[in-house]
N, C-alpha and C. Protein backbone atom coordinates (compact mmCIF):
# COMPACT_ATOMS: atom_id res chain seq x y z
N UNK A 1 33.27 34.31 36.96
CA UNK A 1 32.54 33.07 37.06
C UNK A 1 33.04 32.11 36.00
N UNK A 2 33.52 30.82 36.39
CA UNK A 2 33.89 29.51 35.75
C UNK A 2 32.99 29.08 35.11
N UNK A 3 32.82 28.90 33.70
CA UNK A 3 31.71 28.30 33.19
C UNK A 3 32.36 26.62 32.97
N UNK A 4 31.54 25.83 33.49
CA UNK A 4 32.05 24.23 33.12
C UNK A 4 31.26 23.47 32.03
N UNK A 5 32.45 23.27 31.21
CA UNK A 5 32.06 22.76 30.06
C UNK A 5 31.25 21.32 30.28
N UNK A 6 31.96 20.33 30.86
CA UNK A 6 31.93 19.30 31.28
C UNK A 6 30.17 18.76 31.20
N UNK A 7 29.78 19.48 32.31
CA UNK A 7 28.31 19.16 32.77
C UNK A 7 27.70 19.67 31.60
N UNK A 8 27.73 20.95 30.83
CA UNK A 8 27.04 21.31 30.21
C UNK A 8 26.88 20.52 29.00
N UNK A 9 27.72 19.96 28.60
CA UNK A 9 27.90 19.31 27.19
C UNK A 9 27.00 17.59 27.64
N UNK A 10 27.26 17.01 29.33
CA UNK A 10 27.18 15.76 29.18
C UNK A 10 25.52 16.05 29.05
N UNK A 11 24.76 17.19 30.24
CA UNK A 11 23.38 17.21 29.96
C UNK A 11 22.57 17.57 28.79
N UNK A 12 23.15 18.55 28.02
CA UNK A 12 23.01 18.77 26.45
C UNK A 12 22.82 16.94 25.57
N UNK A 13 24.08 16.07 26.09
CA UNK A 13 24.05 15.00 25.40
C UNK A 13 22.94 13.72 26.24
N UNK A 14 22.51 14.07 27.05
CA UNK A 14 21.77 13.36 28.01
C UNK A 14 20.51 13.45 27.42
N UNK A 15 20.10 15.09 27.24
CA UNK A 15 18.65 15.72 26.89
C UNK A 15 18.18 14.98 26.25
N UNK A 16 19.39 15.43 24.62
CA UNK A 16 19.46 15.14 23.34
C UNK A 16 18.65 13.71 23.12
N UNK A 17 19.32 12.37 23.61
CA UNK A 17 19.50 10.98 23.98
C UNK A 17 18.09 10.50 24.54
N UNK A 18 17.37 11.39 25.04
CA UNK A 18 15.98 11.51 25.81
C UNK A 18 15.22 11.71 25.17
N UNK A 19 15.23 13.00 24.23
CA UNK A 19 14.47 13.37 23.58
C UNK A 19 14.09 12.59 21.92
N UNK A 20 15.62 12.21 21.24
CA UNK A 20 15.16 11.14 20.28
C UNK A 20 14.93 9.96 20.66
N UNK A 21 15.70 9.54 21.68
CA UNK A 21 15.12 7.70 22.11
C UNK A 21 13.72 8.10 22.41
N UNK A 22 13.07 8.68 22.67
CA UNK A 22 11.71 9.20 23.28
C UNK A 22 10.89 9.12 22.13
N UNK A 23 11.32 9.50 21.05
CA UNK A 23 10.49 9.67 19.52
C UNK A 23 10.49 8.62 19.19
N UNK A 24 11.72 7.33 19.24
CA UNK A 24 12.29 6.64 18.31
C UNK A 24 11.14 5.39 19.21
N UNK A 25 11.26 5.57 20.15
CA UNK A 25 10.38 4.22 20.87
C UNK A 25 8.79 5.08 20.42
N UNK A 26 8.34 6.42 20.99
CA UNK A 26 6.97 6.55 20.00
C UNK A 26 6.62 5.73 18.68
N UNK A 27 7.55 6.50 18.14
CA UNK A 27 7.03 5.79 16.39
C UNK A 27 7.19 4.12 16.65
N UNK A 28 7.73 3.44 17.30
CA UNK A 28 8.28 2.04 17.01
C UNK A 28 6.50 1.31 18.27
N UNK A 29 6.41 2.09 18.94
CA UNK A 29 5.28 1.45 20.16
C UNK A 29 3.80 1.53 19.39
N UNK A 30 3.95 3.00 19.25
CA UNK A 30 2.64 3.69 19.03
C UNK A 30 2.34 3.66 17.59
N UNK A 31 3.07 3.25 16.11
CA UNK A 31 2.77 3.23 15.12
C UNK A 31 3.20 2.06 14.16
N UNK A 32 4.16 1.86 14.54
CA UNK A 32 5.03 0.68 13.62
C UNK A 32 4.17 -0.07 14.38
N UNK A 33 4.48 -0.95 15.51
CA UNK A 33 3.70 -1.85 16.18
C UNK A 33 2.39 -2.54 16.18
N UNK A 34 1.10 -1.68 15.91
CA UNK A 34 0.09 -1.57 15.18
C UNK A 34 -0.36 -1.40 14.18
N UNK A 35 0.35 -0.89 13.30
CA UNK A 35 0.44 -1.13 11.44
C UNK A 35 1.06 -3.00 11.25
N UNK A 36 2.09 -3.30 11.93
CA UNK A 36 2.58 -4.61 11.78
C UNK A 36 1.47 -5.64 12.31
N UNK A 37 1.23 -5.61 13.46
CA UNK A 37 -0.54 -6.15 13.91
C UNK A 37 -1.28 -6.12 13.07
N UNK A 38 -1.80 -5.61 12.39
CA UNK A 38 -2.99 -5.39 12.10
C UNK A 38 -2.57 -6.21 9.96
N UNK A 39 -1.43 -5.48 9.87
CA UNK A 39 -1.21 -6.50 8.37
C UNK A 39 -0.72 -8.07 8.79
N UNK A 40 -0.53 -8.16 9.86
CA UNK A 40 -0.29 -9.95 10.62
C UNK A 40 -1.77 -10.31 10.27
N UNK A 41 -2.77 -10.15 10.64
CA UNK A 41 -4.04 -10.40 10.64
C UNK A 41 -4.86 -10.18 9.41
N UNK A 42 -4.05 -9.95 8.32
CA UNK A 42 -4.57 -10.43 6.82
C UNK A 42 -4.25 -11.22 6.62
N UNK A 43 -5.56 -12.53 6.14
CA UNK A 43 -5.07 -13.47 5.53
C UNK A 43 -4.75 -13.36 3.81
N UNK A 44 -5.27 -12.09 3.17
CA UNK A 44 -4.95 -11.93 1.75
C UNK A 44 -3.66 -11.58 1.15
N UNK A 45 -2.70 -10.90 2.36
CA UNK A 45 -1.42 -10.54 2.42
C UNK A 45 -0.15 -11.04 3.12
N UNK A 46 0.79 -10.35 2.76
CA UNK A 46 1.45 -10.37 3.72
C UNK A 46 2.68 -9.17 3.89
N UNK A 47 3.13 -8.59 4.93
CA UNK A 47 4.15 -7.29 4.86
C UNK A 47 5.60 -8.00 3.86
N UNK A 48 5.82 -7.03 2.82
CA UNK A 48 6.57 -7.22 2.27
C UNK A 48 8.13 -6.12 2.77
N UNK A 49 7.43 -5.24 3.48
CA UNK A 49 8.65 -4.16 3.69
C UNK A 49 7.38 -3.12 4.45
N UNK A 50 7.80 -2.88 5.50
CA UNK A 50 7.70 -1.40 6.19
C UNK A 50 8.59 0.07 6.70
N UNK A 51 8.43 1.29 5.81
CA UNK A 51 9.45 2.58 6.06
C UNK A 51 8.54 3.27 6.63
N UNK A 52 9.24 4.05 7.67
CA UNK A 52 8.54 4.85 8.16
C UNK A 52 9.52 6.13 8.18
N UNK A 53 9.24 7.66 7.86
CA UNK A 53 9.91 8.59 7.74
C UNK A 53 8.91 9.49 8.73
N UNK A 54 9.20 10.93 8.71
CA UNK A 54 8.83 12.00 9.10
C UNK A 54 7.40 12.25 8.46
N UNK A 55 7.71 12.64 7.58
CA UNK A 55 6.60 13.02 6.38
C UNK A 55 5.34 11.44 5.80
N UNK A 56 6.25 10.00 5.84
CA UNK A 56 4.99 8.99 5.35
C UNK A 56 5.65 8.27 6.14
N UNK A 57 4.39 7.00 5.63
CA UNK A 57 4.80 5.40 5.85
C UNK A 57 5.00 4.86 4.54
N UNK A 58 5.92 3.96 4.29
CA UNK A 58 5.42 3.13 3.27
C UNK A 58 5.51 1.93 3.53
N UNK A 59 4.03 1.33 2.98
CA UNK A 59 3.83 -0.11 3.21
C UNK A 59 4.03 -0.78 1.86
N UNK A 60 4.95 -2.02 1.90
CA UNK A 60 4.59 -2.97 0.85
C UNK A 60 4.06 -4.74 1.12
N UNK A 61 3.42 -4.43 0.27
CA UNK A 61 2.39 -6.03 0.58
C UNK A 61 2.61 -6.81 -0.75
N UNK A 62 2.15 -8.26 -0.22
CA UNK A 62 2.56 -9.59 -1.10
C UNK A 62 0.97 -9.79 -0.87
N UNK A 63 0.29 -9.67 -2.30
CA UNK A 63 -0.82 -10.29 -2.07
C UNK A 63 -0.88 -12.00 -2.07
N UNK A 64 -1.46 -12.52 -1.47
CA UNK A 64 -1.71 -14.23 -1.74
C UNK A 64 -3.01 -14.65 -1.68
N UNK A 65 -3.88 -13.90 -1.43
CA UNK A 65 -5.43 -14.48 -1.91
C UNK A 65 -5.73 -13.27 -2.52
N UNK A 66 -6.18 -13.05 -3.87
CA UNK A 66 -6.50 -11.91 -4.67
C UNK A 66 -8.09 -11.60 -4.45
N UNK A 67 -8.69 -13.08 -4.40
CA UNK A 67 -9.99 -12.79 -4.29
C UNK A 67 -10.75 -12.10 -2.69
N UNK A 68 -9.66 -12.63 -2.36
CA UNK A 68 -10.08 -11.65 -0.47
C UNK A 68 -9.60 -10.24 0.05
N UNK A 69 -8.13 -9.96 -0.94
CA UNK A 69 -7.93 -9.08 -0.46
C UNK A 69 -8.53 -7.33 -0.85
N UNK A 70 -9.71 -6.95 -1.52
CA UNK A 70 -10.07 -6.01 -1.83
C UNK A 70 -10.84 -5.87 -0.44
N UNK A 71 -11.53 -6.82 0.23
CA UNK A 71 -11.71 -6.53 1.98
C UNK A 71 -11.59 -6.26 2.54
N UNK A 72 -10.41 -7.12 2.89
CA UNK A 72 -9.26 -7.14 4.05
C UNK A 72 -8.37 -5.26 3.66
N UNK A 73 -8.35 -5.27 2.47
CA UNK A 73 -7.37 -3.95 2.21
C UNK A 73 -8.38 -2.79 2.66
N UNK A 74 -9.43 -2.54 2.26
CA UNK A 74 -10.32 -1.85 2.64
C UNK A 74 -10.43 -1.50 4.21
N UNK A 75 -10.36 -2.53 4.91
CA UNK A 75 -10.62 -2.50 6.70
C UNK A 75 -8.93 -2.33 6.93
N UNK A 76 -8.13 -2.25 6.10
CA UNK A 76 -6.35 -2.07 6.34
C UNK A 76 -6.61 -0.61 6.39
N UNK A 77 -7.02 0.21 5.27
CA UNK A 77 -7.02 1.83 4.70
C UNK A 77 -7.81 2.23 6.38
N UNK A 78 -8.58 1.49 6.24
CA UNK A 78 -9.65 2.23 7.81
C UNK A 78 -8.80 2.81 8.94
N UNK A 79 -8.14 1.29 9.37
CA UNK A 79 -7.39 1.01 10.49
C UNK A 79 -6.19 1.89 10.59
N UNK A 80 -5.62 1.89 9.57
CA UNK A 80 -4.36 2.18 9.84
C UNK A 80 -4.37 4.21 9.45
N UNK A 81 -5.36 4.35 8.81
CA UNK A 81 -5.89 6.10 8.69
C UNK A 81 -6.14 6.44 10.25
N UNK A 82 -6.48 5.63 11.33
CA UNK A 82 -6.81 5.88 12.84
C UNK A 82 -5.55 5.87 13.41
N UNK A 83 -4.65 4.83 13.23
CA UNK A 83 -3.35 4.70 14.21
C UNK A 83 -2.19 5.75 13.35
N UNK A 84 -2.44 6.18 12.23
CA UNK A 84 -1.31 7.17 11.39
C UNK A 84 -2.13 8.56 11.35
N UNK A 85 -1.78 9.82 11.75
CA UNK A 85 -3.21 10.43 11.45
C UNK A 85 -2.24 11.81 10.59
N UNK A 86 -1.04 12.05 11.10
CA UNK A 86 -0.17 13.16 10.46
C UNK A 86 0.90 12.54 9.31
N UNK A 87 0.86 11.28 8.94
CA UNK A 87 1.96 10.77 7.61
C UNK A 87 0.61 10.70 6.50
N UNK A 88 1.44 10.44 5.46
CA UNK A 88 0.70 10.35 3.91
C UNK A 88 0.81 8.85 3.91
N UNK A 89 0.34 7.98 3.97
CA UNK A 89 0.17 6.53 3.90
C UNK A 89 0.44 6.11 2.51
N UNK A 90 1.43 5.24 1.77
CA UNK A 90 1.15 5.01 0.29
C UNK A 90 1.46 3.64 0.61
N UNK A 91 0.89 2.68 0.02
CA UNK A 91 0.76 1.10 -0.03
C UNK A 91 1.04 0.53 -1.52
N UNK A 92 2.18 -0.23 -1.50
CA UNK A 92 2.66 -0.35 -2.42
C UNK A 92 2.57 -2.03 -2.60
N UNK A 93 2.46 -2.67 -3.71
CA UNK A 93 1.87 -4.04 -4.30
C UNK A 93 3.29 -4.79 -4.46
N UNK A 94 3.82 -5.90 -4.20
CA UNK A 94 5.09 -6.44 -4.61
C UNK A 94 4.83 -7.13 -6.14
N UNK A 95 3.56 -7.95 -5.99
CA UNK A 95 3.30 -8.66 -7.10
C UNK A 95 3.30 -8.18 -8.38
N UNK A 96 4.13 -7.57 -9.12
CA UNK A 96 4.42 -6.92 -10.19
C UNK A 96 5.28 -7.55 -11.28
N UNK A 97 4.90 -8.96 -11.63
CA UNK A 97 5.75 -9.21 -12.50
C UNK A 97 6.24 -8.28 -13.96
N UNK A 98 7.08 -8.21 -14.89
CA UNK A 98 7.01 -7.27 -15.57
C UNK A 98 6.81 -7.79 -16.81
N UNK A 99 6.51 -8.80 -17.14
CA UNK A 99 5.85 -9.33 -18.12
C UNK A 99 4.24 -9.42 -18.17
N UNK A 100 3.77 -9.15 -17.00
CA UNK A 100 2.58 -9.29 -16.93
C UNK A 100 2.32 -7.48 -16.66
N UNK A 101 3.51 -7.15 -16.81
CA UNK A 101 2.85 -5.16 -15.98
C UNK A 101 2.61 -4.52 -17.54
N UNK A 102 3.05 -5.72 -18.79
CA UNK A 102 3.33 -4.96 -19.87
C UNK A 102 1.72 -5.38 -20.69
N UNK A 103 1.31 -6.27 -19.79
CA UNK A 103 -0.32 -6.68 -20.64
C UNK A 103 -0.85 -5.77 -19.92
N UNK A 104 -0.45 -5.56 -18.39
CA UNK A 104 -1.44 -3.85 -17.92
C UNK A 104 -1.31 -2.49 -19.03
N UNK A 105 -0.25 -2.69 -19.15
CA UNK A 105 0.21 -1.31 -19.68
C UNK A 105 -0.36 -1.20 -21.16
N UNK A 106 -0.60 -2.48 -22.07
CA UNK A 106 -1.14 -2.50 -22.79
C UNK A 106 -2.61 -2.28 -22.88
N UNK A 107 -3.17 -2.78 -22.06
CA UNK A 107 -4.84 -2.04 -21.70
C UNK A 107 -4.87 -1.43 -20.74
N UNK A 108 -4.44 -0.42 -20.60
CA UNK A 108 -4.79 0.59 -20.01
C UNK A 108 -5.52 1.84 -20.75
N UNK A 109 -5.38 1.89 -21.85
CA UNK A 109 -6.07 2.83 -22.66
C UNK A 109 -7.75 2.64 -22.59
N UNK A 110 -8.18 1.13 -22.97
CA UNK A 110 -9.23 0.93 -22.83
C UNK A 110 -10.05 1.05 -21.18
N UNK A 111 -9.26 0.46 -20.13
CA UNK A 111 -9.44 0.66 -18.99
C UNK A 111 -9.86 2.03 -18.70
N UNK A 112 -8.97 3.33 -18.95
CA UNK A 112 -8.89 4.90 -18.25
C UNK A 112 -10.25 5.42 -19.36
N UNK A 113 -10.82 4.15 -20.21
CA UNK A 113 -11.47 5.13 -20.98
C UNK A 113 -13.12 4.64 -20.36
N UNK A 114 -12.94 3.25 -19.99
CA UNK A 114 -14.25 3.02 -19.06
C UNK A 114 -14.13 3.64 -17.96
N UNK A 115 -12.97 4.14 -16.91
CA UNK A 115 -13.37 4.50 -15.94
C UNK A 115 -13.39 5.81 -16.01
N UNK A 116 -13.32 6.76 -17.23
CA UNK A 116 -13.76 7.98 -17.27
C UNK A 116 -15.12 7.64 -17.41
N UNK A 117 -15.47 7.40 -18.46
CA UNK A 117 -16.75 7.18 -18.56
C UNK A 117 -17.66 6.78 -17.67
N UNK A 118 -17.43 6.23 -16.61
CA UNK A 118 -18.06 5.55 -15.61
C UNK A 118 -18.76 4.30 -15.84
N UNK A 119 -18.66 3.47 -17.08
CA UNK A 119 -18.89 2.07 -17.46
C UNK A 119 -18.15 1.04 -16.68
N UNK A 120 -18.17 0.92 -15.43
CA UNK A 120 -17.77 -0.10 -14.56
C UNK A 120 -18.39 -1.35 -15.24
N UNK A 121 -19.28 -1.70 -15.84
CA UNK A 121 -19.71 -3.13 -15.98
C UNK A 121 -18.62 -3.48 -17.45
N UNK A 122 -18.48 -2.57 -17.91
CA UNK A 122 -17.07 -3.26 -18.92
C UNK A 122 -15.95 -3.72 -18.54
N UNK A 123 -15.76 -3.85 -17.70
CA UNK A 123 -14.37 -3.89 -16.81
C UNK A 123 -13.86 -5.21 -16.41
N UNK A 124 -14.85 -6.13 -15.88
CA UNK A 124 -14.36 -7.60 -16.29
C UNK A 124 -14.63 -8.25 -17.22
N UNK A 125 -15.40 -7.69 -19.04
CA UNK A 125 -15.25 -8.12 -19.90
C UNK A 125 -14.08 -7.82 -20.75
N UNK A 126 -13.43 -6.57 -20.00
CA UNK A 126 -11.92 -6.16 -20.48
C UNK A 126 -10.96 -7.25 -20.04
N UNK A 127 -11.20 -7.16 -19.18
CA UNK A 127 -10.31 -8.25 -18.03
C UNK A 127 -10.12 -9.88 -18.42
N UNK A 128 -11.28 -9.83 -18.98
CA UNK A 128 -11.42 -11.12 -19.79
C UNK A 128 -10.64 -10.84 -20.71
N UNK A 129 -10.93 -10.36 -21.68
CA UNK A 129 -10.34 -10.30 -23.37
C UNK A 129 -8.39 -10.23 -23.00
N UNK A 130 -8.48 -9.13 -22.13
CA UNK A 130 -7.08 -9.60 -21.51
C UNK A 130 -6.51 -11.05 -21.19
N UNK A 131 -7.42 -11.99 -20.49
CA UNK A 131 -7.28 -13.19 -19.69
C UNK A 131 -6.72 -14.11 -21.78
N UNK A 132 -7.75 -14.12 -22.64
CA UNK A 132 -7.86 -14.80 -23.41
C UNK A 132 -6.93 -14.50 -24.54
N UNK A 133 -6.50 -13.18 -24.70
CA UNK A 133 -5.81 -12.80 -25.53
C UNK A 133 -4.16 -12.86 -25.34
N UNK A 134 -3.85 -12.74 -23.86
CA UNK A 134 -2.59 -12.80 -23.61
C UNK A 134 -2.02 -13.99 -23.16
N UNK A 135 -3.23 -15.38 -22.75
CA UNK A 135 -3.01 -16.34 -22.47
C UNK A 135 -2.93 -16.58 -20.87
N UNK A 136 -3.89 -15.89 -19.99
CA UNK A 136 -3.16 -15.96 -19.31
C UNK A 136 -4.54 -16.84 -18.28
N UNK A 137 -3.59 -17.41 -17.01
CA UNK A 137 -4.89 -18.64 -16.22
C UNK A 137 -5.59 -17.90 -15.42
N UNK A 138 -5.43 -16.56 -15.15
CA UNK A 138 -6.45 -16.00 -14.10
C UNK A 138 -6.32 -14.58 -14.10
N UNK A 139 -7.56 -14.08 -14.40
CA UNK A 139 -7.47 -12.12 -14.43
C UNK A 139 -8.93 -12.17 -13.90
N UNK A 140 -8.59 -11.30 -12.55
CA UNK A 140 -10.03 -11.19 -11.78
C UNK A 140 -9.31 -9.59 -11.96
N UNK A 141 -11.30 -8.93 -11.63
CA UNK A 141 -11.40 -7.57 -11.07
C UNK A 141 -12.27 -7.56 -10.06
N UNK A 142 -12.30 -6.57 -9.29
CA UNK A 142 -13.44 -6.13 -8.41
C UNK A 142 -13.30 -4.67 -7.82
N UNK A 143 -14.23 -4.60 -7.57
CA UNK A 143 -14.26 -3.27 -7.04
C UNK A 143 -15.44 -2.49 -5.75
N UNK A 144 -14.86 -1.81 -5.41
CA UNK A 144 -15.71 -1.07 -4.06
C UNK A 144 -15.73 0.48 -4.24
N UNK A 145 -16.59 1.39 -3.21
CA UNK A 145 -17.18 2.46 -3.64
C UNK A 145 -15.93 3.33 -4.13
N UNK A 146 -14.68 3.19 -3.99
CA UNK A 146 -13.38 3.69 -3.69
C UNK A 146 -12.00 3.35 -5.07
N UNK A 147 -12.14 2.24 -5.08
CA UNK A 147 -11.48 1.51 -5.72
C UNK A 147 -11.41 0.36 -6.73
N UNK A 148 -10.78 0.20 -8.00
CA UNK A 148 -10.77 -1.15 -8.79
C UNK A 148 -9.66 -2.23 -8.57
N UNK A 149 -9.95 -3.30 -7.99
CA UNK A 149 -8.70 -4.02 -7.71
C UNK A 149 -8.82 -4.91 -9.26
N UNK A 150 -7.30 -4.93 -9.95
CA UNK A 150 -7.30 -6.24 -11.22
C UNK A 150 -6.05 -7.35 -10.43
N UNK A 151 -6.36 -8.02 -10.91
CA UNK A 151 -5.22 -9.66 -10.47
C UNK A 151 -4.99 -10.16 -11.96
N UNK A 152 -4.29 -10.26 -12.29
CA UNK A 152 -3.32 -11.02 -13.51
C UNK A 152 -2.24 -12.63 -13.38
N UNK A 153 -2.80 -13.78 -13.61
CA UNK A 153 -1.82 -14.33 -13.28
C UNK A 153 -1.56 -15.37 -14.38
N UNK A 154 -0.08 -15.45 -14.67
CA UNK A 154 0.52 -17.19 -15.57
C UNK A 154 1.20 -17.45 -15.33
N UNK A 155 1.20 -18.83 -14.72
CA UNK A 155 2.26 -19.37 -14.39
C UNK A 155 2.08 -19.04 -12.65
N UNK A 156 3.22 -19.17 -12.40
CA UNK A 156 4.14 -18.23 -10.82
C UNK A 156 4.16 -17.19 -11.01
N UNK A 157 3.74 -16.44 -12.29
CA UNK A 157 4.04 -14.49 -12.27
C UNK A 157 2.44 -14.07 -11.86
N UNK A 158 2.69 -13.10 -10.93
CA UNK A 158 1.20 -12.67 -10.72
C UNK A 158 1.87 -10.78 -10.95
N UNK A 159 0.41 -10.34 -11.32
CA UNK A 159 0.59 -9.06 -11.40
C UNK A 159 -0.60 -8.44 -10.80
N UNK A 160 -0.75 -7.31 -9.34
CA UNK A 160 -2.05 -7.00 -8.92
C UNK A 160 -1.68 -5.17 -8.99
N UNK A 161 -2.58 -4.77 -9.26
CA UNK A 161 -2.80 -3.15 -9.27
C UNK A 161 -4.10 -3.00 -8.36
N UNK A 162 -3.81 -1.47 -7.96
CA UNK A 162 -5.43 -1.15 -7.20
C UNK A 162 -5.40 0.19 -7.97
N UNK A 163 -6.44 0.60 -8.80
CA UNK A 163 -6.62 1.35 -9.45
C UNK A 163 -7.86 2.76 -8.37
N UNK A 164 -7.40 3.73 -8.43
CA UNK A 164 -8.42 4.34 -7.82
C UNK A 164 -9.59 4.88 -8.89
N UNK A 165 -11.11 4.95 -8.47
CA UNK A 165 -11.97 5.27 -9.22
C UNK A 165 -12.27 6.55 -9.16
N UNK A 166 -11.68 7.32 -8.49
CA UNK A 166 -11.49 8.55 -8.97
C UNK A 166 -10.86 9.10 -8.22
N UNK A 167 -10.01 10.55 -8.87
CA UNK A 167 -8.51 10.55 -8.57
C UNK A 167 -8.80 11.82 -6.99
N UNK A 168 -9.00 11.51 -5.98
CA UNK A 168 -9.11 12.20 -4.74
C UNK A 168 -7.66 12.04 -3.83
N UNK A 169 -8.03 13.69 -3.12
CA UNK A 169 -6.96 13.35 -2.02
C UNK A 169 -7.43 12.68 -0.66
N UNK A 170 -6.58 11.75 -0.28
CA UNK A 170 -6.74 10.74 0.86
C UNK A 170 -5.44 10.58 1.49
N UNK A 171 -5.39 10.27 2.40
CA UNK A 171 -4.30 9.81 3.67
C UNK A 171 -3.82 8.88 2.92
N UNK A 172 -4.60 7.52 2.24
CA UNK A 172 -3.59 6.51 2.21
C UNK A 172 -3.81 6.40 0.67
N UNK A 173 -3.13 6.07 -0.05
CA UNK A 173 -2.60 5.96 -1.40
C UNK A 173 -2.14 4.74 -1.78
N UNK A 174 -2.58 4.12 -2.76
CA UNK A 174 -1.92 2.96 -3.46
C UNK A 174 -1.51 2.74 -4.81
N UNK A 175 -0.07 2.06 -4.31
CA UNK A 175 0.72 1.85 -6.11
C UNK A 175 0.53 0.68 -5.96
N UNK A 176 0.51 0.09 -6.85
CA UNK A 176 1.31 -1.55 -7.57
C UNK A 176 0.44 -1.94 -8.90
């Protein structure tokens, strides 16, 4: 019996061609598509970069209204924990100037020591002393049952972090 290479190799390469274009339009229909929707429809943001791998997503965002987006990000974590349900979600902040990441970095001691403590009401009088001491035109905080959002800004440099209030495992994760 003749075994033919021919057919065997083109349907092997046919399968193949089926089976990742098949994944590659999944992830692009069923996940990219609706993560991009749904950060279109923040007005506090905007997509700075979207990766999507096997294992995560990573999102990066441009905040542009600081005071709205602890909301809007909140109903983002919801949404997008429903349309992603097997990646590790991490959301990453663009606004990081590094002149302004070095007045974070400088209070942060006092910060990790209220939010051990659980003294949340010190937290925008920190924020202040920050605002006045480093010179700078705008340092908001806020926060929800989940999270501390700070905003830092002088000049055109803005600097935003989302600090978690306590350190749990969750689907979606945030740096900046």
């Amino acid at each position: 019996m003749q075994v033919r290479k021919v057919p065997i190799i083109s349907s092997l390469l046919i399968a193949l061609a089926l089976l990742f274009g098949g994944w590659f339009l999944f992830q692009k229909v069923e996940i990219e598509e609706p993560v991009r929707t749904k950060i279109a429809q923040m007005e506090s943001a905007t997509l700075a970069d979207l990766q999507i791998t096997k294992e995560q997503m990573l999102i990066k965002l441009t905040v542009t209204k600081p005071e709205d987006f602890p909301e809007e990000y909140k109903s983002l974590e919801n949404d997008i924990s429903g349309i992603v349900k097997n990646k590790e979600v991490i959301v990453e902040l663009t606004n990081q100037n590094e002149e302004l990441k070095k007045v974070w970095n400088n209070g942060t001691f006092a910060l990790t020591e209220a939010l051990e403590l659980h003294q949340y009401s010190k937290l925008p009088a920190l924020v202040n002393e920050w605002k006045v001491k480093n010179q700078l035109d705008l340092a908001l905080t806020s926060m929800d049952k989940s999270n501390i959002y700070i905003f830092l800004k002088r000049g055109s440099d803005e600097f935003y972090t989302i600090v978690p209030r306590e350190q749990q495992e969750s689907e979606v994760n945030a740096r900046g």
